[in-house]
PDB file of N, CA and C in Angstrom:
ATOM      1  N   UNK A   1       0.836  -1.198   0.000  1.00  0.00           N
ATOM      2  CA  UNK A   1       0.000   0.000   0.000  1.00  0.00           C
ATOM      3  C   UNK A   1       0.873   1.251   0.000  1.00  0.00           C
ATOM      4  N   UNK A   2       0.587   2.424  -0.519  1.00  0.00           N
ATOM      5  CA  UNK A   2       1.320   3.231  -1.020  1.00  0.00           C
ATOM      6  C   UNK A   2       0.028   4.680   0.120  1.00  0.00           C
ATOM      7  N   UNK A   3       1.055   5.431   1.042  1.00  0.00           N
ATOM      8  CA  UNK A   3       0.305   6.409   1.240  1.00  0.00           C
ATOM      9  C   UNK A   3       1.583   7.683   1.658  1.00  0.00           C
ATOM     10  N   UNK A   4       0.407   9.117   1.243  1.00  0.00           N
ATOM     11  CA  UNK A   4       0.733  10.009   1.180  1.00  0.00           C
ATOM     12  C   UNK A   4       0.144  10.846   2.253  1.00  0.00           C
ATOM     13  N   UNK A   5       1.179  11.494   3.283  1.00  0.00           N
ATOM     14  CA  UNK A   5       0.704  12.243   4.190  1.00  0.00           C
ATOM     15  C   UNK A   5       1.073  13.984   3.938  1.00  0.00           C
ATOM     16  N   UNK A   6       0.231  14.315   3.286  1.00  0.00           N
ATOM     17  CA  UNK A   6       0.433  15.708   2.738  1.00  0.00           C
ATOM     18  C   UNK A   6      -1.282  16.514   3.587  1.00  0.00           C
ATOM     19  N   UNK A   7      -0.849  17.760   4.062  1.00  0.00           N
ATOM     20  CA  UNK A   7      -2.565  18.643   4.296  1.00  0.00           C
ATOM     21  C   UNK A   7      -3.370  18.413   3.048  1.00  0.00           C
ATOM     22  N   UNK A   8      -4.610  18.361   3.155  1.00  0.00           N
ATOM     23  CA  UNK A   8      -5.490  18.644   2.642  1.00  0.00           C
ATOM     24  C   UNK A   8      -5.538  19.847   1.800  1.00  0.00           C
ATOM     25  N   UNK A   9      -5.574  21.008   2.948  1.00  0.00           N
ATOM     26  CA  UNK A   9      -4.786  22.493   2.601  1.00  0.00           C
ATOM     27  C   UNK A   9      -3.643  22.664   1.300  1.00  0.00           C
ATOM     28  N   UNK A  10      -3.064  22.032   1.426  1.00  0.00           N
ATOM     29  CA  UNK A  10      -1.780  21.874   0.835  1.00  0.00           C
ATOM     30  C   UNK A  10      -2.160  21.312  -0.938  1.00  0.00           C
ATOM     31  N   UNK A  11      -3.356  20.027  -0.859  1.00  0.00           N
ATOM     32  CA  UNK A  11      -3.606  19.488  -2.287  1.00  0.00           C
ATOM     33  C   UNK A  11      -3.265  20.621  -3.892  1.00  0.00           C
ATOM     34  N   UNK A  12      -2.986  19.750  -4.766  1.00  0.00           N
ATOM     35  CA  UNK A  12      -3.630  20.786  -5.917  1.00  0.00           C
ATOM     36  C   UNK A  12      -4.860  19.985  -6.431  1.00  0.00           C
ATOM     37  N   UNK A  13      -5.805  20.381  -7.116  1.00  0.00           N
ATOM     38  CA  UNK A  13      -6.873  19.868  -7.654  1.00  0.00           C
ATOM     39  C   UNK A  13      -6.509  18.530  -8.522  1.00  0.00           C
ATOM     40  N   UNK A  14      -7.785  17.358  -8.810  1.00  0.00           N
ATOM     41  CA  UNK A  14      -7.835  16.404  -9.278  1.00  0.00           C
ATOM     42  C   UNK A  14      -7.980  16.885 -10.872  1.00  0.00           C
ATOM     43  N   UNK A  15      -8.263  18.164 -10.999  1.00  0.00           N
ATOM     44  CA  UNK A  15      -8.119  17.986 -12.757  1.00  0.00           C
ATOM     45  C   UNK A  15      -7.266  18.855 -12.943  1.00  0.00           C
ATOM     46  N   UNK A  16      -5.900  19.531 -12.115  1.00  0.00           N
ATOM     47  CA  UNK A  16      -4.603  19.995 -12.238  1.00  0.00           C
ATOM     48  C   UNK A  16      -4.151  18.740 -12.746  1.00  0.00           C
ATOM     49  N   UNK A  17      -4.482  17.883 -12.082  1.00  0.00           N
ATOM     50  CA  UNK A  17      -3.270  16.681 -12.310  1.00  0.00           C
ATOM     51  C   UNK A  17      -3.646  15.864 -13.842  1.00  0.00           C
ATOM     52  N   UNK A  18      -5.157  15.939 -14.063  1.00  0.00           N
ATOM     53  CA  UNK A  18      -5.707  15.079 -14.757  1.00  0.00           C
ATOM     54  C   UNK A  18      -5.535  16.064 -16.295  1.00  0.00           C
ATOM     55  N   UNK A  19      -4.872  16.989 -16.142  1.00  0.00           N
ATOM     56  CA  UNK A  19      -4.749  18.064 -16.755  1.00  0.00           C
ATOM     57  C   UNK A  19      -2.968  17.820 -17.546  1.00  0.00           C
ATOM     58  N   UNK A  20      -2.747  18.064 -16.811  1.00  0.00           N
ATOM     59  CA  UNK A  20      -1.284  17.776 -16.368  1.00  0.00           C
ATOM     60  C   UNK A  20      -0.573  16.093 -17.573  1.00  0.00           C
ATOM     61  N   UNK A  21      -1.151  15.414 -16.724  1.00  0.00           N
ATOM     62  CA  UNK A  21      -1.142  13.778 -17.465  1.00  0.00           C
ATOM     63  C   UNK A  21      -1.658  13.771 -19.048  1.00  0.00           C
ATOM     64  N   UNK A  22      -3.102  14.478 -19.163  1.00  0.00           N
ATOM     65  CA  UNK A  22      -3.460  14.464 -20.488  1.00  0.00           C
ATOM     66  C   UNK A  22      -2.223  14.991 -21.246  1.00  0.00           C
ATOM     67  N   UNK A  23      -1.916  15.967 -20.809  1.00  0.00           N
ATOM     68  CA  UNK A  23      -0.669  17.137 -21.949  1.00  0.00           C
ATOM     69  C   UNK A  23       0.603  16.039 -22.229  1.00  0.00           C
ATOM     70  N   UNK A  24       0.666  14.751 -20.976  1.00  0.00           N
ATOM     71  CA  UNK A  24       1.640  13.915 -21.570  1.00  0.00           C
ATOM     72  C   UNK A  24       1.476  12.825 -21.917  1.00  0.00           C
ATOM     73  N   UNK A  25       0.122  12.718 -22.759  1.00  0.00           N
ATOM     74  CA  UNK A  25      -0.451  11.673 -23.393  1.00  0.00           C
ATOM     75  C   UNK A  25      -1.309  10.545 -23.052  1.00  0.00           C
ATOM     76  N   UNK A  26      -1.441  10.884 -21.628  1.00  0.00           N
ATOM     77  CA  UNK A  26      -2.557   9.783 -21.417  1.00  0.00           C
ATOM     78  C   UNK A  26      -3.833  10.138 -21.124  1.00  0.00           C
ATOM     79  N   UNK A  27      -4.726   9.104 -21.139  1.00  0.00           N
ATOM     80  CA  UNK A  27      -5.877   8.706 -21.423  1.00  0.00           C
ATOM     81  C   UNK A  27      -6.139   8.544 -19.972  1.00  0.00           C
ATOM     82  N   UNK A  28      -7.346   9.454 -19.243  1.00  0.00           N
ATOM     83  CA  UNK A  28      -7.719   9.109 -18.056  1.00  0.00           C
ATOM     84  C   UNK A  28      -9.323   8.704 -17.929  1.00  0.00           C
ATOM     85  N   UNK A  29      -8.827   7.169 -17.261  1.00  0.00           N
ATOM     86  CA  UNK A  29     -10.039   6.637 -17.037  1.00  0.00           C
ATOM     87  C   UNK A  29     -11.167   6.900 -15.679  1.00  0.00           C
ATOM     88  N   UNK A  30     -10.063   7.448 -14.255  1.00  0.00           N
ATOM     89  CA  UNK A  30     -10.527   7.790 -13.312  1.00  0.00           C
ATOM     90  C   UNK A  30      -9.948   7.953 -11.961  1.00  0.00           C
ATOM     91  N   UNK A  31      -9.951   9.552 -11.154  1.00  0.00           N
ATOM     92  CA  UNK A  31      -9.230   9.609 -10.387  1.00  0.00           C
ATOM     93  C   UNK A  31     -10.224   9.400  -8.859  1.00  0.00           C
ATOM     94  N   UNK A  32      -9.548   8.652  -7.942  1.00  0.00           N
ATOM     95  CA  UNK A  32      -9.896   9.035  -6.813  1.00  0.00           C
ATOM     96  C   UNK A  32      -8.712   9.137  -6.068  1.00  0.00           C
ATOM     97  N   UNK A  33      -8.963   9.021  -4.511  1.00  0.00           N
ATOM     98  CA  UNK A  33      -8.427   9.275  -3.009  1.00  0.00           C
ATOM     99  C   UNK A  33      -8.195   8.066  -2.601  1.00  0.00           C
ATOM    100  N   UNK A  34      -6.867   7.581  -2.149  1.00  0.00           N
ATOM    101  CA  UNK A  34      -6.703   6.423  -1.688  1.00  0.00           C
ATOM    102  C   UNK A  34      -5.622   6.543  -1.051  1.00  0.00           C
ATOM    103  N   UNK A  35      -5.469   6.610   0.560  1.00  0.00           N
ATOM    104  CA  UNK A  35      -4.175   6.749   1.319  1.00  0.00           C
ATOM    105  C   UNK A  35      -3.634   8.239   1.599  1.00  0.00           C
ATOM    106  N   UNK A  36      -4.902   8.972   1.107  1.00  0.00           N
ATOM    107  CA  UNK A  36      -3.984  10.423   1.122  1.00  0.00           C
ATOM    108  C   UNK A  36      -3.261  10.603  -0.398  1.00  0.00           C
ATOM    109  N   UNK A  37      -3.416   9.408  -1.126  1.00  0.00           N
ATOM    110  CA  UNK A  37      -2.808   9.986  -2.518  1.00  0.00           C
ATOM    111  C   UNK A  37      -3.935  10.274  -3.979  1.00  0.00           C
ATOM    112  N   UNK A  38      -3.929  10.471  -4.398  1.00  0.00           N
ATOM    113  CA  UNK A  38      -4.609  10.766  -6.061  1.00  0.00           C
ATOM    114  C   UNK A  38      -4.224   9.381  -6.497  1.00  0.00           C
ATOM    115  N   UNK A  39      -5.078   8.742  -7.095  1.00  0.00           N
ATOM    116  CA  UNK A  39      -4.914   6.981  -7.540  1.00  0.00           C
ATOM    117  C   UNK A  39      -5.859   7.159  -8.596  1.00  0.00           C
ATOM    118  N   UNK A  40      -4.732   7.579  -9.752  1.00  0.00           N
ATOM    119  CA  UNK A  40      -5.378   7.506 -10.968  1.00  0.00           C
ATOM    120  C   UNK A  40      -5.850   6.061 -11.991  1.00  0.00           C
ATOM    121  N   UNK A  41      -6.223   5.485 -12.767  1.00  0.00           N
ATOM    122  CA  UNK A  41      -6.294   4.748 -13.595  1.00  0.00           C
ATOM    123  C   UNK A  41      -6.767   5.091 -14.715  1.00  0.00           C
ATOM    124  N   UNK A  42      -5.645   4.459 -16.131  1.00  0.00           N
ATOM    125  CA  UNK A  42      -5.880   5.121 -17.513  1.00  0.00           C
ATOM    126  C   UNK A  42      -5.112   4.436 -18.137  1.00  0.00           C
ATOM    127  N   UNK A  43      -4.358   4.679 -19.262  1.00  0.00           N
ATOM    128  CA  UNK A  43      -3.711   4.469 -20.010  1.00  0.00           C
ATOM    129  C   UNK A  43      -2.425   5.701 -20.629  1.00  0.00           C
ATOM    130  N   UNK A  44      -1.395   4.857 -20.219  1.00  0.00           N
ATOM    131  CA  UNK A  44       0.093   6.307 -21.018  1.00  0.00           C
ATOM    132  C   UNK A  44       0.083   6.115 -21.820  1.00  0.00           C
ATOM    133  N   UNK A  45       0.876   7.301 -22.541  1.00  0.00           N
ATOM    134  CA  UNK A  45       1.032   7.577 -23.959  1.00  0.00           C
ATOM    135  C   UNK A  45       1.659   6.566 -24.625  1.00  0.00           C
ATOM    136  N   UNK A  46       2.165   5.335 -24.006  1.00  0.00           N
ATOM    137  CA  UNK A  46       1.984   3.947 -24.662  1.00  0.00           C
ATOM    138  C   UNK A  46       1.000   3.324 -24.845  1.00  0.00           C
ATOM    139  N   UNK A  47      -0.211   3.519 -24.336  1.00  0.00           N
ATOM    140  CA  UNK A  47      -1.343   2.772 -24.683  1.00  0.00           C
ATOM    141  C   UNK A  47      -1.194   1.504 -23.422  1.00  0.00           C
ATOM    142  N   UNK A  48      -0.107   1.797 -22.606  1.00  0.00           N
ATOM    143  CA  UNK A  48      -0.435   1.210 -21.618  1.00  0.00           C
ATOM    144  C   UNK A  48      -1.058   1.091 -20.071  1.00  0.00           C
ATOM    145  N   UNK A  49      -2.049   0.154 -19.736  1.00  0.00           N
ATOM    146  CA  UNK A  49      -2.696   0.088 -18.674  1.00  0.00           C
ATOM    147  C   UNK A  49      -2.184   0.716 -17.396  1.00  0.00           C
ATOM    148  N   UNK A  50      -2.733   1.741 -16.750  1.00  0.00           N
ATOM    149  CA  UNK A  50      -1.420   2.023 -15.711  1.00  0.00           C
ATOM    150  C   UNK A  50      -2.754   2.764 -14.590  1.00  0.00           C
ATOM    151  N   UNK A  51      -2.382   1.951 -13.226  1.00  0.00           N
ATOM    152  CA  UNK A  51      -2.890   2.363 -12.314  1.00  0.00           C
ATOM    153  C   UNK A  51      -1.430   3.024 -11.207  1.00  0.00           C
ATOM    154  N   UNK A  52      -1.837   4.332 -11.523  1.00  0.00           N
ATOM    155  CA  UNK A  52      -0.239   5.042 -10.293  1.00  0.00           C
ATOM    156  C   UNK A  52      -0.888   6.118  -9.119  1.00  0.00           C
ATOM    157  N   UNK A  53      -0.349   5.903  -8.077  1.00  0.00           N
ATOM    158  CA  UNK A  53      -0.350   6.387  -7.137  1.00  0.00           C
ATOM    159  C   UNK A  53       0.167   7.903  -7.033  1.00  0.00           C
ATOM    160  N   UNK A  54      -0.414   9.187  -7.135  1.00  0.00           N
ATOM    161  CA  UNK A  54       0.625  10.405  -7.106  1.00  0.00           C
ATOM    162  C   UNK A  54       0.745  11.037  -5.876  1.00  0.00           C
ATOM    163  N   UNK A  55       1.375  11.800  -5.056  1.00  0.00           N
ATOM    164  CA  UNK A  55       1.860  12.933  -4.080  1.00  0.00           C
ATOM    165  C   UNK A  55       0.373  14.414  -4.861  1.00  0.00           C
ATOM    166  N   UNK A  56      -0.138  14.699  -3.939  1.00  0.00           N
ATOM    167  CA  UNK A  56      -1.824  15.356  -4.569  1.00  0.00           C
ATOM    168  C   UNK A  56      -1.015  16.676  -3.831  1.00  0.00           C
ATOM    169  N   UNK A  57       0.294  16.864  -3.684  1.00  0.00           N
ATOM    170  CA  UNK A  57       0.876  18.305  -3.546  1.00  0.00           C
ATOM    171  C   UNK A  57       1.617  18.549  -4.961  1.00  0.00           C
ATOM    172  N   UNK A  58       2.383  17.443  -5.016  1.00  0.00           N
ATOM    173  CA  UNK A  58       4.053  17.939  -5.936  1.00  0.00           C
ATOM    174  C   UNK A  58       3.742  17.169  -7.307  1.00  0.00           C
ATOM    175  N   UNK A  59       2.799  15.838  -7.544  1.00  0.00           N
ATOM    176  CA  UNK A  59       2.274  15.346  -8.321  1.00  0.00           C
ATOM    177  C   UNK A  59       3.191  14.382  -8.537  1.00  0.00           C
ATOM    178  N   UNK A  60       4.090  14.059  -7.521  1.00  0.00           N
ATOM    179  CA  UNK A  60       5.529  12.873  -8.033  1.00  0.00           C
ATOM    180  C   UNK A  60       4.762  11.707  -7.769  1.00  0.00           C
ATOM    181  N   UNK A  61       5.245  10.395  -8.277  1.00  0.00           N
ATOM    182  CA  UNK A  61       4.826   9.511  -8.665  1.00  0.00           C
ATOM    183  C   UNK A  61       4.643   8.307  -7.198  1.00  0.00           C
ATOM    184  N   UNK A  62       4.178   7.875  -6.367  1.00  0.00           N
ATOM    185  CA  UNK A  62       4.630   7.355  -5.214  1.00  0.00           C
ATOM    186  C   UNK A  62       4.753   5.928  -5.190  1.00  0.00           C
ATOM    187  N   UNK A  63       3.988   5.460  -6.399  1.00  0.00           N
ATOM    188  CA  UNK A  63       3.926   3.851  -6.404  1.00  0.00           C
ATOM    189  C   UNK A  63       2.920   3.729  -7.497  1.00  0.00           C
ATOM    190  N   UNK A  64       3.287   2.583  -8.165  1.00  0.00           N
ATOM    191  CA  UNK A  64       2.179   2.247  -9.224  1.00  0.00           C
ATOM    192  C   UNK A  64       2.086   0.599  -8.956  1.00  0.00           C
ATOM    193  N   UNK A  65       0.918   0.241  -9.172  1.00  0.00           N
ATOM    194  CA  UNK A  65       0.170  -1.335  -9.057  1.00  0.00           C
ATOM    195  C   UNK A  65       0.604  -2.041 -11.151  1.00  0.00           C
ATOM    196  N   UNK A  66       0.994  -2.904 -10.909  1.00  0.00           N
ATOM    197  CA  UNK A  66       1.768  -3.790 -12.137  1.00  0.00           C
ATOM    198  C   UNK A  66       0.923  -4.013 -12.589  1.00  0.00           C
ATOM    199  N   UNK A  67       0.516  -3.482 -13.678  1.00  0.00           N
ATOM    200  CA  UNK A  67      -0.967  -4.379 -14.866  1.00  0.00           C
ATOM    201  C   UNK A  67      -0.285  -5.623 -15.646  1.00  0.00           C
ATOM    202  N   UNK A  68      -1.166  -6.611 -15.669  1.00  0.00           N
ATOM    203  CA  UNK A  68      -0.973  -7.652 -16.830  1.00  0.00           C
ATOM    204  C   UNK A  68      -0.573  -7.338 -18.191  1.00  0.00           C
TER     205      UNK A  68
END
């Protein structure tokens, strides 16, 4: 399990990020809250399956779950 202890206060928005990701090619299928982090699922600009965990301050990457 992957968690992020950042304020609330502190977040940037779920479509900063979803914003953000589109401009580098991926395809977003859906963000929520999980651990204190942004737990996106979509597809990168490979066309590959990718569920990743982000930091909902700095947007760095904290952990991603291995797709088939």
């Amino acid at each position: 399990d992957f968690k992020c202890e950042v304020p609330v206060k502190e977040w940037k928005s779920q479509d900063d990020l979803q914003d953000k990701l589109k401009s580098e090619g991926w395809e977003i299928r859906k963000i929520k809250i999980d651990n204190g982090c942004y737990e996106v699922y979509g597809f990168d600009k490979m066309r590959k399956r990718k569920e990743v965990y982000f930091n909902p301050k700095t947007f760095e990457v904290v952990g991603e779950i291995k797709q088939d």
